[in-house]
PDB file of N, CA and C in Angstrom:
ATOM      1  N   UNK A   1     108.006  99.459  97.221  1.00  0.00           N
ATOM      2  CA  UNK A   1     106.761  99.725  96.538  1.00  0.00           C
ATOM      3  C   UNK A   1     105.672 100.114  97.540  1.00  0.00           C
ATOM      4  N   UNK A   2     105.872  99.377  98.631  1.00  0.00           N
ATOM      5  CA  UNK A   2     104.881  99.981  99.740  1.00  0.00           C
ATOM      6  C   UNK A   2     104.998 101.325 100.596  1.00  0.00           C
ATOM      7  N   UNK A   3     105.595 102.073 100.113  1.00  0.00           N
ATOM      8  CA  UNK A   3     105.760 103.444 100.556  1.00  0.00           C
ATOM      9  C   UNK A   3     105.143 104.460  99.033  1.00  0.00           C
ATOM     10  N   UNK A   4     105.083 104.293  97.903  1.00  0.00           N
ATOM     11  CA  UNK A   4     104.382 104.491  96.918  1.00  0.00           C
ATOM     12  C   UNK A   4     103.075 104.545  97.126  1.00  0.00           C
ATOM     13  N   UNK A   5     102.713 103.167  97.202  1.00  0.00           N
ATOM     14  CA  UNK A   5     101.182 102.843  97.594  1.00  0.00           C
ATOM     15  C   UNK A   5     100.700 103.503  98.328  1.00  0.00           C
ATOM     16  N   UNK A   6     101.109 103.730  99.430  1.00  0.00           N
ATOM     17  CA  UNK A   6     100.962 104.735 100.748  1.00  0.00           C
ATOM     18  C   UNK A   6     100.722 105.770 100.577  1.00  0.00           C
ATOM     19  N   UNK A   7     102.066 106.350  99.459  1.00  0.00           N
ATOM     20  CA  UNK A   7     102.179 108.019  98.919  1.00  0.00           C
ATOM     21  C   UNK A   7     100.539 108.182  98.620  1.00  0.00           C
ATOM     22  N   UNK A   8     100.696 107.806  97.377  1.00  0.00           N
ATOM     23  CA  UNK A   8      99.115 107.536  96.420  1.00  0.00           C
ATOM     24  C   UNK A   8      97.890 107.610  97.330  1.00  0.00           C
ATOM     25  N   UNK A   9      97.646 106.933  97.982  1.00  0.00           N
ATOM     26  CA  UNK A   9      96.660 106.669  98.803  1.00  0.00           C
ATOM     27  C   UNK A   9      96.497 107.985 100.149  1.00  0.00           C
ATOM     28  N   UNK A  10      97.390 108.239 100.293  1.00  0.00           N
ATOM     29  CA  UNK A  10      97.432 109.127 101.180  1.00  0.00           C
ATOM     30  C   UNK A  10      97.407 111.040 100.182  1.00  0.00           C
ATOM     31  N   UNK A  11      97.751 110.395  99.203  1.00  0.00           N
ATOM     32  CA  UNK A  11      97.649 111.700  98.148  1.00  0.00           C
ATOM     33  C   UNK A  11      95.972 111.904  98.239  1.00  0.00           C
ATOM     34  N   UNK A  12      95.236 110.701  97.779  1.00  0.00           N
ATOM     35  CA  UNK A  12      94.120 110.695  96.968  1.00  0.00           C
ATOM     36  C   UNK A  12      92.841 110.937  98.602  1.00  0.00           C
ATOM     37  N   UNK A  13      93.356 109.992  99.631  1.00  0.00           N
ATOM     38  CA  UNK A  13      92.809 110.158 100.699  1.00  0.00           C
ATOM     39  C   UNK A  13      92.502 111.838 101.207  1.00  0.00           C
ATOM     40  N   UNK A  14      93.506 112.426 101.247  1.00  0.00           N
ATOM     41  CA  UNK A  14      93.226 113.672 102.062  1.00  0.00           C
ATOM     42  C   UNK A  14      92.738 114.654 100.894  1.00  0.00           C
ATOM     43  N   UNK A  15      92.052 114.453  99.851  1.00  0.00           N
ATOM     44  CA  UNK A  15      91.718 115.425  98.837  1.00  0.00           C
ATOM     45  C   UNK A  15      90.798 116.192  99.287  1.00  0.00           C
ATOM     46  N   UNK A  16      89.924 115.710  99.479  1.00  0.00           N
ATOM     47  CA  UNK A  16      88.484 116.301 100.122  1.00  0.00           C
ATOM     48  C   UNK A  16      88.843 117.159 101.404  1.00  0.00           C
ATOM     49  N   UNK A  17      89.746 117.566 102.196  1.00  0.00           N
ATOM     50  CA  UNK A  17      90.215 118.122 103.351  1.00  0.00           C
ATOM     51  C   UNK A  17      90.533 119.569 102.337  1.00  0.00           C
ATOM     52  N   UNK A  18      91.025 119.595 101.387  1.00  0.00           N
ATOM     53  CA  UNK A  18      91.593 120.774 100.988  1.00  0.00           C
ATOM     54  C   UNK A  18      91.077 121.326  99.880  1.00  0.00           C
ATOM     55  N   UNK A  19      90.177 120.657  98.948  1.00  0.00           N
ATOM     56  CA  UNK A  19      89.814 120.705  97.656  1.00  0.00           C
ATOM     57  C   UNK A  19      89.234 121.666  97.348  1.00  0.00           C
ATOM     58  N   UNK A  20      89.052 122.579  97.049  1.00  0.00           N
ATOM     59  CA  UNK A  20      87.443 123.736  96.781  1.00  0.00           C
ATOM     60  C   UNK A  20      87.015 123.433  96.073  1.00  0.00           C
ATOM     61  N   UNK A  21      85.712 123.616  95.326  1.00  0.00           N
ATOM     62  CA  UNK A  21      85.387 123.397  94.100  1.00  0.00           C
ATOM     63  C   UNK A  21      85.201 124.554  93.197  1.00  0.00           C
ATOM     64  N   UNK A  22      84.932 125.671  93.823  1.00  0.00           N
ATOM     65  CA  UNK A  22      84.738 126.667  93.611  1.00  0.00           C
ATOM     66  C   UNK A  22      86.833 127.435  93.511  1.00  0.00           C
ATOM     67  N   UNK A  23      87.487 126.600  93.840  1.00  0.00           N
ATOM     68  CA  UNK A  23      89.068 127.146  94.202  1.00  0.00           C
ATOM     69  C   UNK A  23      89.532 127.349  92.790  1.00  0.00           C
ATOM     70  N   UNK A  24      90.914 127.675  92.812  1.00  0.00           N
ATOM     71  CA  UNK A  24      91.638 128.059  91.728  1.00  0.00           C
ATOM     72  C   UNK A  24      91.433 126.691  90.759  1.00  0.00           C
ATOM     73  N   UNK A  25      91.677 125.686  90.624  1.00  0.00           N
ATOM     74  CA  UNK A  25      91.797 124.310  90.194  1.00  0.00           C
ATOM     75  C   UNK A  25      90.393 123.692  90.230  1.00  0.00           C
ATOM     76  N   UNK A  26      90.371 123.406  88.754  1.00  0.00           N
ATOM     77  CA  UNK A  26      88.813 122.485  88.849  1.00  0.00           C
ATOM     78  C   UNK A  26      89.580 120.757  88.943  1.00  0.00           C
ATOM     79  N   UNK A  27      87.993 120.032  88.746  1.00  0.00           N
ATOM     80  CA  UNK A  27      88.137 119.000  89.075  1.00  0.00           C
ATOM     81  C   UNK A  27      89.500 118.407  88.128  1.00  0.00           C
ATOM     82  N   UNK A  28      89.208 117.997  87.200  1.00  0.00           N
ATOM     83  CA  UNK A  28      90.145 117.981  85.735  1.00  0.00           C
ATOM     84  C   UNK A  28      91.332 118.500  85.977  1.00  0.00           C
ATOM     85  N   UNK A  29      91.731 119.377  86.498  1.00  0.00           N
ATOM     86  CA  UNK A  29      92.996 120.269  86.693  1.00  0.00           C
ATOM     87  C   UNK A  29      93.596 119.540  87.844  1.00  0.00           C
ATOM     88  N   UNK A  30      92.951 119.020  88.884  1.00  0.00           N
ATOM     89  CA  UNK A  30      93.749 118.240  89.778  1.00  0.00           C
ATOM     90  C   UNK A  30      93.973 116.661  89.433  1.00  0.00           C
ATOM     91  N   UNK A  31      92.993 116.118  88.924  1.00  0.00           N
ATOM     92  CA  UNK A  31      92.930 114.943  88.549  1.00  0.00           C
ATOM     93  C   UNK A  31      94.393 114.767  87.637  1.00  0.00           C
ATOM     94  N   UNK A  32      94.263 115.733  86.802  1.00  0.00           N
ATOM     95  CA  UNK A  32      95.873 115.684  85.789  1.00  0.00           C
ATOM     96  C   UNK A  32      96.945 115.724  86.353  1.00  0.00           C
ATOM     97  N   UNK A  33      96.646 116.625  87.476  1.00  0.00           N
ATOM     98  CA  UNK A  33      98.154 116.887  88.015  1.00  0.00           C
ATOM     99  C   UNK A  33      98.249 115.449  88.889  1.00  0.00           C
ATOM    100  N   UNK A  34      97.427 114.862  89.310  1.00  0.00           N
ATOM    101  CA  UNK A  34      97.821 113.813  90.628  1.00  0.00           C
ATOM    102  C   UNK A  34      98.135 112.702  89.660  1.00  0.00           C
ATOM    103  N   UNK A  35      97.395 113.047  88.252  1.00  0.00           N
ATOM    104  CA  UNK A  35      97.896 111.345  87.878  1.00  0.00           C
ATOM    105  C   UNK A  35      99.605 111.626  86.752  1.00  0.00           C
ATOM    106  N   UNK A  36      99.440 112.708  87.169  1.00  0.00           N
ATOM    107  CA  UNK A  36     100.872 112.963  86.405  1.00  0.00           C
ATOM    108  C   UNK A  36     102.039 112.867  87.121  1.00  0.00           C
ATOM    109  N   UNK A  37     101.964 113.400  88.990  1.00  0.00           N
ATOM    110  CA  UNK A  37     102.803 113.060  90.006  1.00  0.00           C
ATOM    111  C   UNK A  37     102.923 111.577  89.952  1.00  0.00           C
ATOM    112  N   UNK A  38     101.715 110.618  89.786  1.00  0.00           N
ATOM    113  CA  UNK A  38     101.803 109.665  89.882  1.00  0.00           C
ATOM    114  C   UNK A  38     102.597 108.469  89.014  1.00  0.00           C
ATOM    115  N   UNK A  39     102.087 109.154  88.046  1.00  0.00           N
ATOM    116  CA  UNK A  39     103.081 107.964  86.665  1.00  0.00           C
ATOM    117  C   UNK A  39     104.320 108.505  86.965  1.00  0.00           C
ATOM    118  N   UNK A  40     105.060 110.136  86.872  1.00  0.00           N
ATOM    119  CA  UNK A  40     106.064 110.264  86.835  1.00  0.00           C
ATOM    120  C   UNK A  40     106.785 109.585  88.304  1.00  0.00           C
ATOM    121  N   UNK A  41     105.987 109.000  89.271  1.00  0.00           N
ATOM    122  CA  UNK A  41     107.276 109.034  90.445  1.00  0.00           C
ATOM    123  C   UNK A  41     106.775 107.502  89.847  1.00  0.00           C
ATOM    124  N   UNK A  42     106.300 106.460  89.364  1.00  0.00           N
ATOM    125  CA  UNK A  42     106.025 105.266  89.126  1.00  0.00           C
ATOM    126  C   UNK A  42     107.580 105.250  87.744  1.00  0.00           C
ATOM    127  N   UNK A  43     107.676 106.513  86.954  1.00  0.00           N
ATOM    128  CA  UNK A  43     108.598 105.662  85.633  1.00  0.00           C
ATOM    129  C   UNK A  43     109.914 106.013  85.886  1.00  0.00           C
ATOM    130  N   UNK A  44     110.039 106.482  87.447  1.00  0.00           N
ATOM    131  CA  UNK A  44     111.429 106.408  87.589  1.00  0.00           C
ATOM    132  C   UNK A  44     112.403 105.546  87.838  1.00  0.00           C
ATOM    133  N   UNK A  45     113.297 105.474  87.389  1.00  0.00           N
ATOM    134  CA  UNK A  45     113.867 103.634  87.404  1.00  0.00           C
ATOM    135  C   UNK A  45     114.218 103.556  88.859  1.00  0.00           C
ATOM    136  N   UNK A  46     114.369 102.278  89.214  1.00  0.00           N
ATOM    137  CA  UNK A  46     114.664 102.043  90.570  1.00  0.00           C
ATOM    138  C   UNK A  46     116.093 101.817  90.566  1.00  0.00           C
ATOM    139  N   UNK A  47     116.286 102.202  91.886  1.00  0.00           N
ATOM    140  CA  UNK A  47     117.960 102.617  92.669  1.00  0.00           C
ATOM    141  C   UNK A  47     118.461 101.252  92.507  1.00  0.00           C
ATOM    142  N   UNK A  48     119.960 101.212  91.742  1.00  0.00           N
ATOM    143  CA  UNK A  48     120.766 100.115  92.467  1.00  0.00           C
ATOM    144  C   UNK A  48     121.054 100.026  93.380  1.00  0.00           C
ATOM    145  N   UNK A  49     120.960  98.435  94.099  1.00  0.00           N
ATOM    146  CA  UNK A  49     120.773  97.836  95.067  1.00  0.00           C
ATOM    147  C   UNK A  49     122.060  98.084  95.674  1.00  0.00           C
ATOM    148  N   UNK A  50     122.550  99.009  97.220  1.00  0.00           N
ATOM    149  CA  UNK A  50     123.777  99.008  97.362  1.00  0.00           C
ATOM    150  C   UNK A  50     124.340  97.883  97.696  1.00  0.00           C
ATOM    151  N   UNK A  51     125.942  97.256  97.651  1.00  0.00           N
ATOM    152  CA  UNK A  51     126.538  96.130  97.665  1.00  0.00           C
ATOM    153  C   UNK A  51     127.093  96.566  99.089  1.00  0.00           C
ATOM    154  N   UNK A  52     127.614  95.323  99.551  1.00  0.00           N
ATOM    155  CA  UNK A  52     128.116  95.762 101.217  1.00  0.00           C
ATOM    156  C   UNK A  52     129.805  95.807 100.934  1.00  0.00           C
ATOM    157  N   UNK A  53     130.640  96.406 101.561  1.00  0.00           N
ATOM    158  CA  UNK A  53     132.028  96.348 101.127  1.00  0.00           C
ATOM    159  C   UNK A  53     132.288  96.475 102.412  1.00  0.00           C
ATOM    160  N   UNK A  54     133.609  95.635 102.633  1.00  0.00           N
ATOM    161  CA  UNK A  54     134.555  94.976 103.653  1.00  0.00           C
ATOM    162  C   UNK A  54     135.182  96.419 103.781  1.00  0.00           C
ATOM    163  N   UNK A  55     135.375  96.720 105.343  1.00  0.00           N
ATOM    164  CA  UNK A  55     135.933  97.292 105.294  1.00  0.00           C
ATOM    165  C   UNK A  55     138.027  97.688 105.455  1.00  0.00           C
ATOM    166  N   UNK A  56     138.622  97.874 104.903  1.00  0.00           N
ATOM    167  CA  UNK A  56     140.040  97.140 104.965  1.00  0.00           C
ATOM    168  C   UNK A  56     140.801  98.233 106.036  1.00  0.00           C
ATOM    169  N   UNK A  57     141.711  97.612 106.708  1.00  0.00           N
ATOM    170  CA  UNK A  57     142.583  97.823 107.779  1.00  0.00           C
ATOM    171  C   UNK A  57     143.479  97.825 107.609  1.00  0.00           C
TER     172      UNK A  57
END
């Protein structure tokens, strides 16, 4: 979960570095898209846990 958090934060952090306001994308238009990256990588189910297996000889 702490590489998520990170994602997010580091999504939302560097906005202002690239943003125009005047650019192709208004405010609204990015806001949708980041919170849509966001739920969708949040409702993806999480990976089964791999099991360790012996290896045989």
């Amino acid at each position: 979960m702490a590489v998520v958090t990170y994602g997010l934060l580091g999504m939302l952090n560097w906005a202002y570095k690239w943003y125009k306001p005047r650019g192709r994308l208004g405010v609204r238009e990015v806001a949708e898209q980041f919170s849509t990256l966001a739920l969708a990588g949040l409702a993806v189910a999480s990976p089964k846990p791999r099991t360790s297996r012996k290896r045989r000889r």
